[in-house]
PDB file of N, CA and C in Angstrom:
ATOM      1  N   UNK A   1       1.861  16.726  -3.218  1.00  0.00           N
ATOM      2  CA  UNK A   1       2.054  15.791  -4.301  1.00  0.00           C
ATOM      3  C   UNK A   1       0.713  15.564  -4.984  1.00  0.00           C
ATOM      4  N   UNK A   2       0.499  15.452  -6.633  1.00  0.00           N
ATOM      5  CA  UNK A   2      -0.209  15.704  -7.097  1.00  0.00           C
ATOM      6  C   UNK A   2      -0.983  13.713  -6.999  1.00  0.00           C
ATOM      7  N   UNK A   3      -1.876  13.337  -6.610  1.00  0.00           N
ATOM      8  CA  UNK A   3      -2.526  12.121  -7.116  1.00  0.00           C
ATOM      9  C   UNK A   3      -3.683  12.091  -7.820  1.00  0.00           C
ATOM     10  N   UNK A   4      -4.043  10.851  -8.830  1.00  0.00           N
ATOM     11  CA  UNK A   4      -4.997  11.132  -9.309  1.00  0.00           C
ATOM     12  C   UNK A   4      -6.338  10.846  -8.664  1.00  0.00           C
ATOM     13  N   UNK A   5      -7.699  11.513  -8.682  1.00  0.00           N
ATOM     14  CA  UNK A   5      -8.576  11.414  -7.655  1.00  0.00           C
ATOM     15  C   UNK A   5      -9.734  10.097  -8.228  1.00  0.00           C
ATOM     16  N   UNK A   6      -9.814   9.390  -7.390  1.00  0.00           N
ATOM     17  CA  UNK A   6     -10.970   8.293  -7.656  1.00  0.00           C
ATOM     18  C   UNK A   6      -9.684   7.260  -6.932  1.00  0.00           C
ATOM     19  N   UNK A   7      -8.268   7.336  -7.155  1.00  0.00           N
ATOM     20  CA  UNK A   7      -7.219   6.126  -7.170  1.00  0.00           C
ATOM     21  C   UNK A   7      -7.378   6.218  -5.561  1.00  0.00           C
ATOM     22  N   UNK A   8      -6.985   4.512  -4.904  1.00  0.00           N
ATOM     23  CA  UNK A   8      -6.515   4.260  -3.968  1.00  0.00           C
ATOM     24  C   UNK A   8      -4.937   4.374  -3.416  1.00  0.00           C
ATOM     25  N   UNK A   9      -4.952   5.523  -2.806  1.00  0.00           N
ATOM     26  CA  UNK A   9      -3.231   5.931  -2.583  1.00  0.00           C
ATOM     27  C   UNK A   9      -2.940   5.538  -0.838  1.00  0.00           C
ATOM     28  N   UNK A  10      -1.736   4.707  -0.894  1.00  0.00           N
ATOM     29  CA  UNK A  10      -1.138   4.694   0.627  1.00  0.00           C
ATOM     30  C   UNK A  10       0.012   5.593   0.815  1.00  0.00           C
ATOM     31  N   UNK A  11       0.574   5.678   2.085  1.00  0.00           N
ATOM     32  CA  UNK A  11       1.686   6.424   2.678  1.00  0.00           C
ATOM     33  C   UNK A  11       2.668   5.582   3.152  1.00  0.00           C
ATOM     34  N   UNK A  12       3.459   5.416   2.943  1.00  0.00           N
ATOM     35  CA  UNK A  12       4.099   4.516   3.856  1.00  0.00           C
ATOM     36  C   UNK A  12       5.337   5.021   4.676  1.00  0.00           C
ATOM     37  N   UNK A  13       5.577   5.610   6.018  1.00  0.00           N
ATOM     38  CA  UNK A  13       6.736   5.738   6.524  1.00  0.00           C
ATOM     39  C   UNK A  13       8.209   4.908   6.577  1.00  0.00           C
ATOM     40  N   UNK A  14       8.800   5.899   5.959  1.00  0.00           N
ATOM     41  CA  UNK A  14      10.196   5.262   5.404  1.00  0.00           C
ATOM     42  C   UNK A  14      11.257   5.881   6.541  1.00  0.00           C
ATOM     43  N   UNK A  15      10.883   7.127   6.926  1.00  0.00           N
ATOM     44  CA  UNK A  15      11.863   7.626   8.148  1.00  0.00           C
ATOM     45  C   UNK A  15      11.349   8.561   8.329  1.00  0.00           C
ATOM     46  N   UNK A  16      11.924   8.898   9.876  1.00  0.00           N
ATOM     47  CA  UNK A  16      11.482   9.866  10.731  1.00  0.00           C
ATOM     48  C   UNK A  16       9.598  10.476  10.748  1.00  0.00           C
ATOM     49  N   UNK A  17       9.170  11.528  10.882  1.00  0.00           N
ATOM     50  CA  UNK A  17       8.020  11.518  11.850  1.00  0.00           C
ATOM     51  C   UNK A  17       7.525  12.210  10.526  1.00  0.00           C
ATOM     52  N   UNK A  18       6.358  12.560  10.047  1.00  0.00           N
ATOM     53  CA  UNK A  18       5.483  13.259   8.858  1.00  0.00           C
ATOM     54  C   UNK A  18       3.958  13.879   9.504  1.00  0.00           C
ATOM     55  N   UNK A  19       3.630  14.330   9.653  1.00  0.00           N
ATOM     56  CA  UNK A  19       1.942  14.606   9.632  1.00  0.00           C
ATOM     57  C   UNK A  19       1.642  14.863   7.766  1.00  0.00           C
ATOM     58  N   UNK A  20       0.304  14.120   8.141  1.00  0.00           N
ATOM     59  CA  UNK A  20      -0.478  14.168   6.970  1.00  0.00           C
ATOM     60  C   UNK A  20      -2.277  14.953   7.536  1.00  0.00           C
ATOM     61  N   UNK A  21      -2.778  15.611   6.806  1.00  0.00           N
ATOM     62  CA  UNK A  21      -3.734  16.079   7.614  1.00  0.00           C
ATOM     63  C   UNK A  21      -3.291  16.150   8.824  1.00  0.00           C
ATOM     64  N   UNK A  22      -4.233  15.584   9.868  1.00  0.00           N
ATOM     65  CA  UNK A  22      -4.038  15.752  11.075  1.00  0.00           C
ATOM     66  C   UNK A  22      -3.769  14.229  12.040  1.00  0.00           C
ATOM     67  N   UNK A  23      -3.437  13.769  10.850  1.00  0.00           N
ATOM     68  CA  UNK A  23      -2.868  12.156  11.209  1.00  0.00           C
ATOM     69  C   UNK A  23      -1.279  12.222  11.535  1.00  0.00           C
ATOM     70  N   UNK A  24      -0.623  11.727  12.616  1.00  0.00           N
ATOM     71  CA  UNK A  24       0.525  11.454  12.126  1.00  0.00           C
ATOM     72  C   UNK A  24       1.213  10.127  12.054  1.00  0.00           C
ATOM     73  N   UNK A  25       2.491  10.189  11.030  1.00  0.00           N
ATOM     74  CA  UNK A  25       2.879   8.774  10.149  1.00  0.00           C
ATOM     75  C   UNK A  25       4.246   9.048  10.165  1.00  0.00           C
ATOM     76  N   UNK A  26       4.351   7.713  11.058  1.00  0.00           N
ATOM     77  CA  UNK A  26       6.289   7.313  11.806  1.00  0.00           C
ATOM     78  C   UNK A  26       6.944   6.701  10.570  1.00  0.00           C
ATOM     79  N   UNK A  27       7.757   5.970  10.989  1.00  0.00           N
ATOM     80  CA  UNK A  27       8.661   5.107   9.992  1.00  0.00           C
ATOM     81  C   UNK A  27       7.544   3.783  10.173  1.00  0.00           C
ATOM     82  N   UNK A  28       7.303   3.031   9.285  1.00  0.00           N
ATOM     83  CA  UNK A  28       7.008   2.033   9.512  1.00  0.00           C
ATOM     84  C   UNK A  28       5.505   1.783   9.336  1.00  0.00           C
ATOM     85  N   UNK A  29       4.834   2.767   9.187  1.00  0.00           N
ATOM     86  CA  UNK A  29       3.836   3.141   9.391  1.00  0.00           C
ATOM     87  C   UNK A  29       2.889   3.602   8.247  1.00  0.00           C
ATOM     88  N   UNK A  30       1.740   2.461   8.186  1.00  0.00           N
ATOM     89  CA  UNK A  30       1.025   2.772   6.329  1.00  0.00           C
ATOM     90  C   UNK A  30      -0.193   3.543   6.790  1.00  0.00           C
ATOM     91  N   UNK A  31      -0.496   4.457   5.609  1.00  0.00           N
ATOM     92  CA  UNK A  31      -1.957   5.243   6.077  1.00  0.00           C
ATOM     93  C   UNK A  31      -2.268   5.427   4.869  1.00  0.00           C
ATOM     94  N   UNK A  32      -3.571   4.672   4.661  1.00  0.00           N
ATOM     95  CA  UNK A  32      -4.946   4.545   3.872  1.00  0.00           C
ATOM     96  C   UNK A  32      -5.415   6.495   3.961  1.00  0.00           C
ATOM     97  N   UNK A  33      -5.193   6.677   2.678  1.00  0.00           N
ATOM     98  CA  UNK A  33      -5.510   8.186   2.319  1.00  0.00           C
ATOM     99  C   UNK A  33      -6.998   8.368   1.821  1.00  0.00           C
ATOM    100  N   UNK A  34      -7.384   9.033   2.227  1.00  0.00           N
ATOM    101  CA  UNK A  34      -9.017   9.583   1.544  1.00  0.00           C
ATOM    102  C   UNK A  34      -8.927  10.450   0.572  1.00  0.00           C
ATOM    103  N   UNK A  35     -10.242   9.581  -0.722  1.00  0.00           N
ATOM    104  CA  UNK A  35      -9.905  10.090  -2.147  1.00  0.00           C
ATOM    105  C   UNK A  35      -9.871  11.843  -2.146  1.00  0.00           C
ATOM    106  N   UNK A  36      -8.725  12.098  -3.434  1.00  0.00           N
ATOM    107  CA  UNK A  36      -8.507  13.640  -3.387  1.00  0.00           C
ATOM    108  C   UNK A  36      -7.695  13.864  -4.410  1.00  0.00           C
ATOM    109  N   UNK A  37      -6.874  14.965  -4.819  1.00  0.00           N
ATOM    110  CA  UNK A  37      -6.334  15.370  -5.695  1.00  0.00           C
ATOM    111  C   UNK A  37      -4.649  15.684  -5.416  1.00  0.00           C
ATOM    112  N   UNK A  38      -4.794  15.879  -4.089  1.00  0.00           N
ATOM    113  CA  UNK A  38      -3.199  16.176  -3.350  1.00  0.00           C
ATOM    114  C   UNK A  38      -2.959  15.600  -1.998  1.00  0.00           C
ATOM    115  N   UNK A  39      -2.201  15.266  -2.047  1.00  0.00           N
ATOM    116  CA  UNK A  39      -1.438  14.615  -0.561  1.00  0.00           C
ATOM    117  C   UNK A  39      -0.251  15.896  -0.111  1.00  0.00           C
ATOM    118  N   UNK A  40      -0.061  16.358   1.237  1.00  0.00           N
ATOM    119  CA  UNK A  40       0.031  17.761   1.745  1.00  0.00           C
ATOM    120  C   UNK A  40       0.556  16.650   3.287  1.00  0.00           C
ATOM    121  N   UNK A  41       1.924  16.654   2.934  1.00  0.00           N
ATOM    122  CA  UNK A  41       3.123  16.173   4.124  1.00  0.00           C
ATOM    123  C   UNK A  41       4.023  17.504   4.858  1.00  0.00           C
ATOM    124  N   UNK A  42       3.565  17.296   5.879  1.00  0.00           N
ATOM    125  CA  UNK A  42       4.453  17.992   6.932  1.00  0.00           C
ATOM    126  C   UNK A  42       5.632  17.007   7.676  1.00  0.00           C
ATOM    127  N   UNK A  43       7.321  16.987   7.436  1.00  0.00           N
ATOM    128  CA  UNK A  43       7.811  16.747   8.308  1.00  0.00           C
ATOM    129  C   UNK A  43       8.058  17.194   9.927  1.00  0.00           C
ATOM    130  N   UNK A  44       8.094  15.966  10.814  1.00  0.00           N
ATOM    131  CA  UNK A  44       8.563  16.208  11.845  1.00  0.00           C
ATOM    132  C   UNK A  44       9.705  16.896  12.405  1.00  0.00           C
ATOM    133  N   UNK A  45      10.257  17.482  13.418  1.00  0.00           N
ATOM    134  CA  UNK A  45      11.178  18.080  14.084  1.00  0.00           C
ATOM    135  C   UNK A  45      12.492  17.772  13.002  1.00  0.00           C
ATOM    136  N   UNK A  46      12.682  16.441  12.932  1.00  0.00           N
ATOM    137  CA  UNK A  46      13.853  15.849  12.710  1.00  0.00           C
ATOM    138  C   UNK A  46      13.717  15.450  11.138  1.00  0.00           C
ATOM    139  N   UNK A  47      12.385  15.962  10.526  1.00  0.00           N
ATOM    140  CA  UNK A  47      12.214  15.550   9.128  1.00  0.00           C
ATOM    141  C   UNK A  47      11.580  14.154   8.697  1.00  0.00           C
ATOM    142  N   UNK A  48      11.572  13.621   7.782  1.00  0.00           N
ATOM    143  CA  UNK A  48      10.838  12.519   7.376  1.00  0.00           C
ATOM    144  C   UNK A  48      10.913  12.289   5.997  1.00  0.00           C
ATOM    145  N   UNK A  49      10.677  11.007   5.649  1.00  0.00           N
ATOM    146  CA  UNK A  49      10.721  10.426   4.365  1.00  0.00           C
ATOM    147  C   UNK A  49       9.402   9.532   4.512  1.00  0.00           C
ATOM    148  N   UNK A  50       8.740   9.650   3.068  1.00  0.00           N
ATOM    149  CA  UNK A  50       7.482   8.099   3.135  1.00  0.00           C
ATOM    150  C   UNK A  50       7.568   7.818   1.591  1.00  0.00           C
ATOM    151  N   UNK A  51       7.099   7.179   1.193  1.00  0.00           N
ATOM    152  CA  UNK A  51       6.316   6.129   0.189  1.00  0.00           C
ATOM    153  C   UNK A  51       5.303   6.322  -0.710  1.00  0.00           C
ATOM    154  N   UNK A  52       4.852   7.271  -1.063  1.00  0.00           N
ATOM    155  CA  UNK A  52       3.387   7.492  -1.712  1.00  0.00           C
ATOM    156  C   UNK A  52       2.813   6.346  -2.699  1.00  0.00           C
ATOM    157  N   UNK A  53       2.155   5.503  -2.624  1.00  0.00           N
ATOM    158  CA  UNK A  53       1.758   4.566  -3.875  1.00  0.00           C
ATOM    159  C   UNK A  53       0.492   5.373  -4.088  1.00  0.00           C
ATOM    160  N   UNK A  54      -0.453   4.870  -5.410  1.00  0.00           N
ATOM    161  CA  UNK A  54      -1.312   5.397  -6.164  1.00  0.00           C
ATOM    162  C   UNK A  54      -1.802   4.602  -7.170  1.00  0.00           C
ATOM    163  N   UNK A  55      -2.612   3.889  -7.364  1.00  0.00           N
ATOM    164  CA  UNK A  55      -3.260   3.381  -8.543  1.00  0.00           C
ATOM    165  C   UNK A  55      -4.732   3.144  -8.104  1.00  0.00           C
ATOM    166  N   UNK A  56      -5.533   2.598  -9.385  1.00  0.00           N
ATOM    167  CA  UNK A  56      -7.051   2.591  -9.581  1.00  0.00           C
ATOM    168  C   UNK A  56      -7.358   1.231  -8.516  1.00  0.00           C
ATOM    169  N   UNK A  57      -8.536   1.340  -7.820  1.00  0.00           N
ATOM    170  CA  UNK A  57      -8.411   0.104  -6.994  1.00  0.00           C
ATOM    171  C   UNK A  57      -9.325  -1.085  -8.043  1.00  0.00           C
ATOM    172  N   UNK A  58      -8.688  -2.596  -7.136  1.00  0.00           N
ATOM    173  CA  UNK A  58      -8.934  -3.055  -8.368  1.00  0.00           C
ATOM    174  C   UNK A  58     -10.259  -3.850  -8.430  1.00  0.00           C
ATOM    175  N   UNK A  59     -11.302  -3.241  -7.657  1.00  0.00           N
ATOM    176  CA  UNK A  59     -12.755  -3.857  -7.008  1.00  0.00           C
ATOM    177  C   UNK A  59     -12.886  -5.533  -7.592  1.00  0.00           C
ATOM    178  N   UNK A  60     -11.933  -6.288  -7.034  1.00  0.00           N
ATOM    179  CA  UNK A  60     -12.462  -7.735  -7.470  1.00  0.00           C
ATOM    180  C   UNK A  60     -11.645  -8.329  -5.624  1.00  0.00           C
ATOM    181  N   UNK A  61     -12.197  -9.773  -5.563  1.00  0.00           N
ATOM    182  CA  UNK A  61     -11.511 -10.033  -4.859  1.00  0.00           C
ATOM    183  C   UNK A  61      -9.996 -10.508  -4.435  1.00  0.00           C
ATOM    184  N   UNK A  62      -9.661 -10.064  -3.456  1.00  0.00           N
ATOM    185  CA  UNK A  62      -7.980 -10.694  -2.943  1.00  0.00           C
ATOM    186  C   UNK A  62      -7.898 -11.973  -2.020  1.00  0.00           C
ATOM    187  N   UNK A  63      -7.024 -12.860  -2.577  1.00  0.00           N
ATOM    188  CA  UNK A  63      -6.885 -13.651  -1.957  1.00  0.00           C
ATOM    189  C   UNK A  63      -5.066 -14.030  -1.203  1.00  0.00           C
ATOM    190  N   UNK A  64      -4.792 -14.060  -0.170  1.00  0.00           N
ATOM    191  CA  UNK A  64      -3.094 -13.973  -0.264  1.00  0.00           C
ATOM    192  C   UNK A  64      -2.910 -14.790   0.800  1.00  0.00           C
ATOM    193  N   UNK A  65      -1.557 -15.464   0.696  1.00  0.00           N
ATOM    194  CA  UNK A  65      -0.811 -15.953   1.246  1.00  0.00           C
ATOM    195  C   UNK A  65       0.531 -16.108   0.704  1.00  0.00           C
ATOM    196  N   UNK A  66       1.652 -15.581   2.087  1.00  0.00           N
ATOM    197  CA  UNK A  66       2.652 -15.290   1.807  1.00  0.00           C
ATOM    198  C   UNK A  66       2.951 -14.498   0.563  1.00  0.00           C
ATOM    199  N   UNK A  67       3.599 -15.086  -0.232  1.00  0.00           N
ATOM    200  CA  UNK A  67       4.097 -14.545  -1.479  1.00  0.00           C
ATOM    201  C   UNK A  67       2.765 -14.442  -2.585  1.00  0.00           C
ATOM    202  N   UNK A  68       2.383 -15.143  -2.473  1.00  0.00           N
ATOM    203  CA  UNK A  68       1.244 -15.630  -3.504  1.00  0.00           C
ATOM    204  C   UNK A  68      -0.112 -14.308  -3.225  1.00  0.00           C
ATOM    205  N   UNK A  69      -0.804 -13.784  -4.041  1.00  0.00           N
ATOM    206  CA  UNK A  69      -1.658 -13.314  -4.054  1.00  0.00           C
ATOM    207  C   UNK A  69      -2.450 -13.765  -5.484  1.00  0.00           C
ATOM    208  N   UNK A  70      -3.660 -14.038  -5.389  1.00  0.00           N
ATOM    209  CA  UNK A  70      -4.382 -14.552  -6.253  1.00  0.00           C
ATOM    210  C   UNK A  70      -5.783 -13.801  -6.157  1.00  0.00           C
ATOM    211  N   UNK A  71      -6.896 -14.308  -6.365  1.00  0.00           N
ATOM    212  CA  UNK A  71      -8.291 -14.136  -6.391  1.00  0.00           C
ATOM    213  C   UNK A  71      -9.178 -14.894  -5.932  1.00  0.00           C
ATOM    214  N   UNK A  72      -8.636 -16.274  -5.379  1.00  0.00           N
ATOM    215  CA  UNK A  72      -9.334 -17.030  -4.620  1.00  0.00           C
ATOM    216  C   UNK A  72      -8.703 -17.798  -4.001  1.00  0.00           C
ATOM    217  N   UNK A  73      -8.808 -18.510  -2.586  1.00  0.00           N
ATOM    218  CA  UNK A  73      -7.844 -19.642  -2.123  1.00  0.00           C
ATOM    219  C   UNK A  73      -7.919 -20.846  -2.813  1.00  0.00           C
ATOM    220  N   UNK A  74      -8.410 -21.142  -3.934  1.00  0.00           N
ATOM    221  CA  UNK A  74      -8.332 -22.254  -4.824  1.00  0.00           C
ATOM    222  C   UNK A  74      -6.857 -21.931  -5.846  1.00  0.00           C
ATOM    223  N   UNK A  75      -7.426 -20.378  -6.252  1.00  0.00           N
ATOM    224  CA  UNK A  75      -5.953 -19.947  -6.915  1.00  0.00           C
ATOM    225  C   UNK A  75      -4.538 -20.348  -5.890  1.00  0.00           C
ATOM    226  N   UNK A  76      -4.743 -19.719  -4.589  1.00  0.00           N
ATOM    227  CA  UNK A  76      -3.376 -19.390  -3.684  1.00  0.00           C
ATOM    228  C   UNK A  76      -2.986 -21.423  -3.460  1.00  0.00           C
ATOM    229  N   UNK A  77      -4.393 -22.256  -3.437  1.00  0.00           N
ATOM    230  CA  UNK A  77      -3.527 -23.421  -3.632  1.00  0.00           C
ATOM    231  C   UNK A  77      -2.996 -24.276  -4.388  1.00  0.00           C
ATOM    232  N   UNK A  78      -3.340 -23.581  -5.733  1.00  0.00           N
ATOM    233  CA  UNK A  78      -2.911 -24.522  -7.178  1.00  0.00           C
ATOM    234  C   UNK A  78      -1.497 -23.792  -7.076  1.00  0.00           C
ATOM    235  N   UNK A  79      -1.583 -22.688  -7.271  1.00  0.00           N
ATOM    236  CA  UNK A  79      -0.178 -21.890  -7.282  1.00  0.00           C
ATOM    237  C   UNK A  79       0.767 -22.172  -6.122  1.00  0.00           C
ATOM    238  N   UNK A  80       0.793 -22.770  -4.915  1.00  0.00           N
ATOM    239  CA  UNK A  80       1.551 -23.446  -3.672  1.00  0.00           C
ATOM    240  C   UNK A  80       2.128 -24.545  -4.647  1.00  0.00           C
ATOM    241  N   UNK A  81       1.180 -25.731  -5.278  1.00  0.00           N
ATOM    242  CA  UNK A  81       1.019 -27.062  -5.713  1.00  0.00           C
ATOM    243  C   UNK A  81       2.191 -26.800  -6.637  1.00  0.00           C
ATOM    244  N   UNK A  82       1.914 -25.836  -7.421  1.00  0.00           N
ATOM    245  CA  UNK A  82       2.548 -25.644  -8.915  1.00  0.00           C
ATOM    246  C   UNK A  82       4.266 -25.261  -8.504  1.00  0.00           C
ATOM    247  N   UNK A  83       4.286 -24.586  -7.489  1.00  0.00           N
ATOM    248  CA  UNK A  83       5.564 -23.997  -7.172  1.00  0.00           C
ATOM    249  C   UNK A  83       6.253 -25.386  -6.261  1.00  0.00           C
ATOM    250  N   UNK A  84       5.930 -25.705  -5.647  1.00  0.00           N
ATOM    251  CA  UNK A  84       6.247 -27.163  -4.832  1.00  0.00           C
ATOM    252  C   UNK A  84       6.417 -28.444  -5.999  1.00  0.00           C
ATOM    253  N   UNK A  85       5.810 -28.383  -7.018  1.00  0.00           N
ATOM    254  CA  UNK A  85       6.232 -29.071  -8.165  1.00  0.00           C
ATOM    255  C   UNK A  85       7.267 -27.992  -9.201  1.00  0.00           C
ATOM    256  N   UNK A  86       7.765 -27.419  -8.946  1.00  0.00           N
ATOM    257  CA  UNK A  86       8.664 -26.521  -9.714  1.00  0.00           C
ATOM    258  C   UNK A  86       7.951 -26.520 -11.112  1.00  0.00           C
ATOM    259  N   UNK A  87       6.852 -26.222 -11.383  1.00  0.00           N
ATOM    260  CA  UNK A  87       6.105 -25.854 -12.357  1.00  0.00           C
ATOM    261  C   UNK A  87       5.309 -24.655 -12.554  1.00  0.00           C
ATOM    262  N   UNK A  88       6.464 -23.391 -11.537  1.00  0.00           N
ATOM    263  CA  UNK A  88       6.129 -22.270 -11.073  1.00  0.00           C
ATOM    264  C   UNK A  88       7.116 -21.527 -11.751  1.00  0.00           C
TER     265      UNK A  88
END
């Protein structure tokens, strides 16, 4: 699968068994890919399905809880406040 290179791409196991390189990735199972141009999946015995995501990473900070992801825990608690006042 073709990705674009510089982007932060995950794997995510959706079913059955995959090797990637020389990693292997179950159901359930996320793997942080090293930058490149192609991602090169081998199913297991029984085959496999995963997930490929791909985009530019977004070098600022993360802040999360639960549902909420923000940029700072000042954000993640105005946005709690705001939603608990149904002004979300």
């Amino acid at each position: 699968m073709p990705v674009t290179a510089g982007q932060t791409a995950l794997l995510y196991g959706v079913e059955g068994q995959l090797a990637v390189a020389d990693t292997s990735l179950a159901k359930g199972q996320l793997g942080v890919l090293s930058d490149g141009d192609t991602v090169q999946l081998a199913g297991g015995e029984q085959g496999g399905r995963a997930l490929l995501l791909a985009a530019r990473p977004l070098k600022e900070p993360v802040a999360r809880y639960g549902s909420f992801v923000m940029n700072t825990q000042q954000e993640i608690q105005q946005a709690i406040e705001d939603y608990q006042a149904g002004r979300f």
